[in-house]
N, C-alpha and C. Protein backbone atom coordinates (compact mmCIF):
# COMPACT_ATOMS: atom_id res chain seq x y z
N UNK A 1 97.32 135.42 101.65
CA UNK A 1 97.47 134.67 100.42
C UNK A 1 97.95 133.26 100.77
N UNK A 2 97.28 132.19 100.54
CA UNK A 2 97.78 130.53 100.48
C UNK A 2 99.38 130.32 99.91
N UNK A 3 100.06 129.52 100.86
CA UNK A 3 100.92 128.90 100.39
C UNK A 3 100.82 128.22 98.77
N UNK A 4 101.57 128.66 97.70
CA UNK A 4 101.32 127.83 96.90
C UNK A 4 102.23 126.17 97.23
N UNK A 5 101.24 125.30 97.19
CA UNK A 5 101.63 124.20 97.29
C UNK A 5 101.03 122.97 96.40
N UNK A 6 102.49 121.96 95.81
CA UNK A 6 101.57 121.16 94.80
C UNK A 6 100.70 119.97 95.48
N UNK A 7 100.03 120.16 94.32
CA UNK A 7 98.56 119.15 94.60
C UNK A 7 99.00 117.85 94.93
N UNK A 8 99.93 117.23 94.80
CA UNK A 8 100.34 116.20 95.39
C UNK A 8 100.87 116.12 96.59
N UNK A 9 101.70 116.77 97.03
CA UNK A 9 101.95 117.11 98.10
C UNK A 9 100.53 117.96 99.45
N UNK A 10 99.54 117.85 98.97
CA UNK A 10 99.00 118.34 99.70
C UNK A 10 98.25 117.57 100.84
N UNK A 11 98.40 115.60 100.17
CA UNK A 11 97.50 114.63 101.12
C UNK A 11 98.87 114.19 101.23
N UNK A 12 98.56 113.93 102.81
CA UNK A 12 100.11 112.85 103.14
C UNK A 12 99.79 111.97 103.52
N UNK A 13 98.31 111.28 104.25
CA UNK A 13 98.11 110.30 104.18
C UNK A 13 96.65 109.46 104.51
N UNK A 14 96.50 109.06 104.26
CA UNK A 14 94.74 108.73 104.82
C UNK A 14 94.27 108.06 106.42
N UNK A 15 93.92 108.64 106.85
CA UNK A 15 93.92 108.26 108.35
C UNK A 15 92.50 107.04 108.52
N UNK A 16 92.78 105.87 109.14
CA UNK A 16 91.91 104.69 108.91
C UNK A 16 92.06 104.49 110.44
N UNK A 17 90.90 104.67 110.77
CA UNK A 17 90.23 104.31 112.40
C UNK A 17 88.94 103.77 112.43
N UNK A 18 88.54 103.71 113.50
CA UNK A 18 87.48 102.84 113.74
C UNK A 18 86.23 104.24 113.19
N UNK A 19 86.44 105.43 113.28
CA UNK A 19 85.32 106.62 113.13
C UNK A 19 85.48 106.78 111.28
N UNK A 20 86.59 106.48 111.11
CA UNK A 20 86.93 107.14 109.81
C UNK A 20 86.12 106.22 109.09
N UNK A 21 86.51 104.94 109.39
CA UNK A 21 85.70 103.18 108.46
C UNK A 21 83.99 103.90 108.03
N UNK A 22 83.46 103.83 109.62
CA UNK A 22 82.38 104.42 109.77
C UNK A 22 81.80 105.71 108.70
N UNK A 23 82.62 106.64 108.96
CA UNK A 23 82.16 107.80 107.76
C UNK A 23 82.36 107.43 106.14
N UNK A 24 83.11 106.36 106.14
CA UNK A 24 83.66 106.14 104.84
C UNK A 24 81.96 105.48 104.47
N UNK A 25 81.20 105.22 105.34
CA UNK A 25 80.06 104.61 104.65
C UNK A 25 78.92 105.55 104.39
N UNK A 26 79.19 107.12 104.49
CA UNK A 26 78.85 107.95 104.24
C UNK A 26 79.07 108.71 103.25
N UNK A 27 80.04 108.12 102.27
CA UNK A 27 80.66 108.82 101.55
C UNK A 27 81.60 110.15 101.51
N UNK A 28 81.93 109.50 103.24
CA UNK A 28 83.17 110.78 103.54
C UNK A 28 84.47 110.49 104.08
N UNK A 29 85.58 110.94 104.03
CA UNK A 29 87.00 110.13 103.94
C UNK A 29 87.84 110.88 104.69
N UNK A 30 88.83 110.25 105.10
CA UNK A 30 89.52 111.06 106.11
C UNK A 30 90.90 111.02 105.87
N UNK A 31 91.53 112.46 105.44
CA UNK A 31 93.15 112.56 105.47
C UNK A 31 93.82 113.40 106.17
N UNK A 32 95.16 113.16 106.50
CA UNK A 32 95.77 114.39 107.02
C UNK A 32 96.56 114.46 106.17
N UNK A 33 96.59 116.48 106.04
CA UNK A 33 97.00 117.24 105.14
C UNK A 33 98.24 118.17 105.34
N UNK A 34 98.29 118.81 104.75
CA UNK A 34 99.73 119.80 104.64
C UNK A 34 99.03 120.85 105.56
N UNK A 35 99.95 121.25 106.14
CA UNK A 35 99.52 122.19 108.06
C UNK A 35 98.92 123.62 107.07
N UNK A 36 99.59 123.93 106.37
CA UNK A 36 99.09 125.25 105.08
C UNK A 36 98.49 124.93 103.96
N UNK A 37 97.78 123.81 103.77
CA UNK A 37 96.69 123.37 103.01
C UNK A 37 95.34 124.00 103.19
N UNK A 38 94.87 125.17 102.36
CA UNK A 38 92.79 125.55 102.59
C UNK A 38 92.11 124.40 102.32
N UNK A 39 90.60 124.94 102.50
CA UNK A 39 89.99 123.82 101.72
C UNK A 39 90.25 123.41 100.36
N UNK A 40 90.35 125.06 99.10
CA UNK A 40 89.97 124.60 98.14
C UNK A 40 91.48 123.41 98.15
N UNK A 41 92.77 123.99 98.13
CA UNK A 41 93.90 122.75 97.81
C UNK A 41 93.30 121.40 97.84
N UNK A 42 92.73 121.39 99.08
CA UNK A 42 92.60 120.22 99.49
C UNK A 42 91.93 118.88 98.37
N UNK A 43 90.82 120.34 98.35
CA UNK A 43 89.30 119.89 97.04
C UNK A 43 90.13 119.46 95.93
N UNK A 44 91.14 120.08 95.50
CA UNK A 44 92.10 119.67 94.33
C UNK A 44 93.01 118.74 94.63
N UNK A 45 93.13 118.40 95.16
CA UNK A 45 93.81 117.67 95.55
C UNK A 45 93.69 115.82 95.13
N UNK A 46 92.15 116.01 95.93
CA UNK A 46 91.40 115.04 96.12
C UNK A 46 90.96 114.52 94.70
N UNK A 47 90.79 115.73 93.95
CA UNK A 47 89.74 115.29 92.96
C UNK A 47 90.85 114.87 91.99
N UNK A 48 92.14 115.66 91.41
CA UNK A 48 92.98 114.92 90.83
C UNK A 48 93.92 113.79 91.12
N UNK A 49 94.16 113.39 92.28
CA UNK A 49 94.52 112.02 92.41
C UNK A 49 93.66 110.74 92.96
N UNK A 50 92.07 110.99 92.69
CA UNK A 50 91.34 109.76 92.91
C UNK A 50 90.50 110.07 92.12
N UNK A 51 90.31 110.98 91.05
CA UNK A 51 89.38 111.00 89.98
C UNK A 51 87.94 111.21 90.40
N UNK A 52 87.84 111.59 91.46
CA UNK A 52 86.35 111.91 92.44
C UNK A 52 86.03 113.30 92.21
N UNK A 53 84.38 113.35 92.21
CA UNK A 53 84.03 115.09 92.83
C UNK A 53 83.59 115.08 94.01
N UNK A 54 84.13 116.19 94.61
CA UNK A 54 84.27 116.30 96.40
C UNK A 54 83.15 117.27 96.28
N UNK A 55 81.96 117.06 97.10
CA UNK A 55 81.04 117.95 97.38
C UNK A 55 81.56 119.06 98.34
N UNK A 56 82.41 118.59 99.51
CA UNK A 56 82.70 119.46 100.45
C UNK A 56 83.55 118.90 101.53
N UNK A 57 84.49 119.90 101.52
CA UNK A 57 86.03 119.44 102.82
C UNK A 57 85.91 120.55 103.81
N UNK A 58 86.04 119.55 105.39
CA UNK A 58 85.94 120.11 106.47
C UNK A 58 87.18 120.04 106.97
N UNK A 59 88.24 121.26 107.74
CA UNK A 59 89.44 120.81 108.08
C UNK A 59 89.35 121.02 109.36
N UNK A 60 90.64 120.52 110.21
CA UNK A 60 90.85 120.71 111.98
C UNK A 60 91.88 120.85 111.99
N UNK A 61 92.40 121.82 112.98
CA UNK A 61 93.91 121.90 113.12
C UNK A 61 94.06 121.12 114.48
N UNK A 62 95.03 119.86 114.51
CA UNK A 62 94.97 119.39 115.58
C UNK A 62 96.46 119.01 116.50
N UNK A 63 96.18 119.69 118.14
CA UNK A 63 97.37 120.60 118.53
C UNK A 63 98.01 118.57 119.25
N UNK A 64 99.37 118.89 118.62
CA UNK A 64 100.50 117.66 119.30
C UNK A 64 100.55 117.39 121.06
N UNK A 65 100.51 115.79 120.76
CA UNK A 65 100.44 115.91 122.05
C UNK A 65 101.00 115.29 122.97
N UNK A 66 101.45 115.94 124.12
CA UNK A 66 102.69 115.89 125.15
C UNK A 66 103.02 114.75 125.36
N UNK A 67 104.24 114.52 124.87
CA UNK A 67 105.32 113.05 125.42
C UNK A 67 105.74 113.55 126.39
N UNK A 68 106.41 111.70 127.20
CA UNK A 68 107.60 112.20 128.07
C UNK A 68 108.43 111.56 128.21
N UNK A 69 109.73 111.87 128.00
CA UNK A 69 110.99 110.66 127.82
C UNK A 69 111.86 111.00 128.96
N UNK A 70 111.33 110.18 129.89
CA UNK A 70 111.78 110.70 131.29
C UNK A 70 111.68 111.81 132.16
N UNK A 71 112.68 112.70 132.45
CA UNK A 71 112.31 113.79 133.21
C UNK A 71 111.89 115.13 131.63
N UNK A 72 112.21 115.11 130.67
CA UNK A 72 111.54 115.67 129.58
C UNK A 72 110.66 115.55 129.37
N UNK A 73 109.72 116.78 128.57
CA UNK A 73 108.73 116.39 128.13
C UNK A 73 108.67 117.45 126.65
N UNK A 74 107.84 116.68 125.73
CA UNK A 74 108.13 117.13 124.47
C UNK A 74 106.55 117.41 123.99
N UNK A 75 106.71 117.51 123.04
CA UNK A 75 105.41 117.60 122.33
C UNK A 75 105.93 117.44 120.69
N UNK A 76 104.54 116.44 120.53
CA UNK A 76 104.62 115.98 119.30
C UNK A 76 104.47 117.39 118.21
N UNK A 77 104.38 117.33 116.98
CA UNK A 77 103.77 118.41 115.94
C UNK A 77 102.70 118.57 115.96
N UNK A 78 102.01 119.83 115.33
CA UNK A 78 100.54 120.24 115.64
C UNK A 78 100.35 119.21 114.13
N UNK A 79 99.22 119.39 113.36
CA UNK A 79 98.88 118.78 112.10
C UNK A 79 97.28 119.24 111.73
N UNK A 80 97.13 118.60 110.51
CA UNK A 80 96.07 119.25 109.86
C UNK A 80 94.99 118.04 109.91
N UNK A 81 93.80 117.97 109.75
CA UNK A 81 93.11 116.92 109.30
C UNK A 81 91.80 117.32 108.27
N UNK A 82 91.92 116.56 107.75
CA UNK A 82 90.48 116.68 106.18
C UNK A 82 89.52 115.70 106.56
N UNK A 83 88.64 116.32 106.68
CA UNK A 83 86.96 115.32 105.88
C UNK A 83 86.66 115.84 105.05
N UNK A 84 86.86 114.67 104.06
CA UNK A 84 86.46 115.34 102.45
C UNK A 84 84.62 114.41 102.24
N UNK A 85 83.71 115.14 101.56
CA UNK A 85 82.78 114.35 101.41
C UNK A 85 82.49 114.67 100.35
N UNK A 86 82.33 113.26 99.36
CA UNK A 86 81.92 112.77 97.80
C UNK A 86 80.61 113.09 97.57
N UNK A 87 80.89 113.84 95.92
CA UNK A 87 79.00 113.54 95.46
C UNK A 87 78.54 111.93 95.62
N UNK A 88 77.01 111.88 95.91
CA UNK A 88 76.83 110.92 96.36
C UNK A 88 76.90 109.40 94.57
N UNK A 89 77.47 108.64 95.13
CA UNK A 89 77.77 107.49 93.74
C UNK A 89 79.15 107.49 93.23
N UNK A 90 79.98 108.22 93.87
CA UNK A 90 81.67 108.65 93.88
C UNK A 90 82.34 107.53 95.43
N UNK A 91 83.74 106.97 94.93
CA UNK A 91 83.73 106.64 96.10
C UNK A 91 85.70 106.43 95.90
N UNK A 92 86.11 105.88 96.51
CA UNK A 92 87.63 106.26 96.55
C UNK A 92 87.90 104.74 97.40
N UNK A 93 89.23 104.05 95.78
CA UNK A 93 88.72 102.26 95.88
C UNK A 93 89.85 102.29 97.09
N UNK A 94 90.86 103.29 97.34
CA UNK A 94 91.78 103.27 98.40
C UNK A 94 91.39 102.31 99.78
N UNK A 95 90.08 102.85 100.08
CA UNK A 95 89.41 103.03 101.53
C UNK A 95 88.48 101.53 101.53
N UNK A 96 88.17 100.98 100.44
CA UNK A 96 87.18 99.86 100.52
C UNK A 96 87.95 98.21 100.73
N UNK A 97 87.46 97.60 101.49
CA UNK A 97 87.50 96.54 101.61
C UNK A 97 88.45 96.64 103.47
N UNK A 98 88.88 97.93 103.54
CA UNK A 98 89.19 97.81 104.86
C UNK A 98 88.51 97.99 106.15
């Protein structure tokens, strides 16, 4: 059974790279999410705080990775990542102009 978790809390932040720019011209967007976020949360997520319909969200769990602060070594947190992709003529004004 899913964590219940609120829909706001479920995007923490939009990840903007040189691949993400790129997909954004695809009409697909890139966030990282809550580590116990499914797709559908996600889908809800999306759609009530940017007023969009999400055709379809792809997630990755992606594992932290090893610091070293001298003779230590640590490791960052694992984390979640979303590709959400828009019906096509939907677009999310967050992501444009960057």
């Amino acid at each position: 059974m899913p964590a219940q978790i609120h829909p706001y809390a479920v995007l923490l932040r939009p990840i903007i790279t040189e691949k993400s720019t790129v997909l954004a011209g695809q009409d697909k967007y890139v966030f990282e999410v809550d580590v116990r976020a499914n797709k559908t949360q996600v889908k809800q997520a999306v759609e009530l705080s940017f007023n969009v319909r999400v055709a379809s969200v792809n997630t990755m769990k992606m594992k932290g990775k090893p610091r070293r602060f001298g003779r230590r070594i640590t490791r960052r947190p694992d984390w979640k990542k979303a590709i959400v992709t828009l019906v096509p003529g939907d677009t999310i004004e967050l992501f444009e102009g960057v």
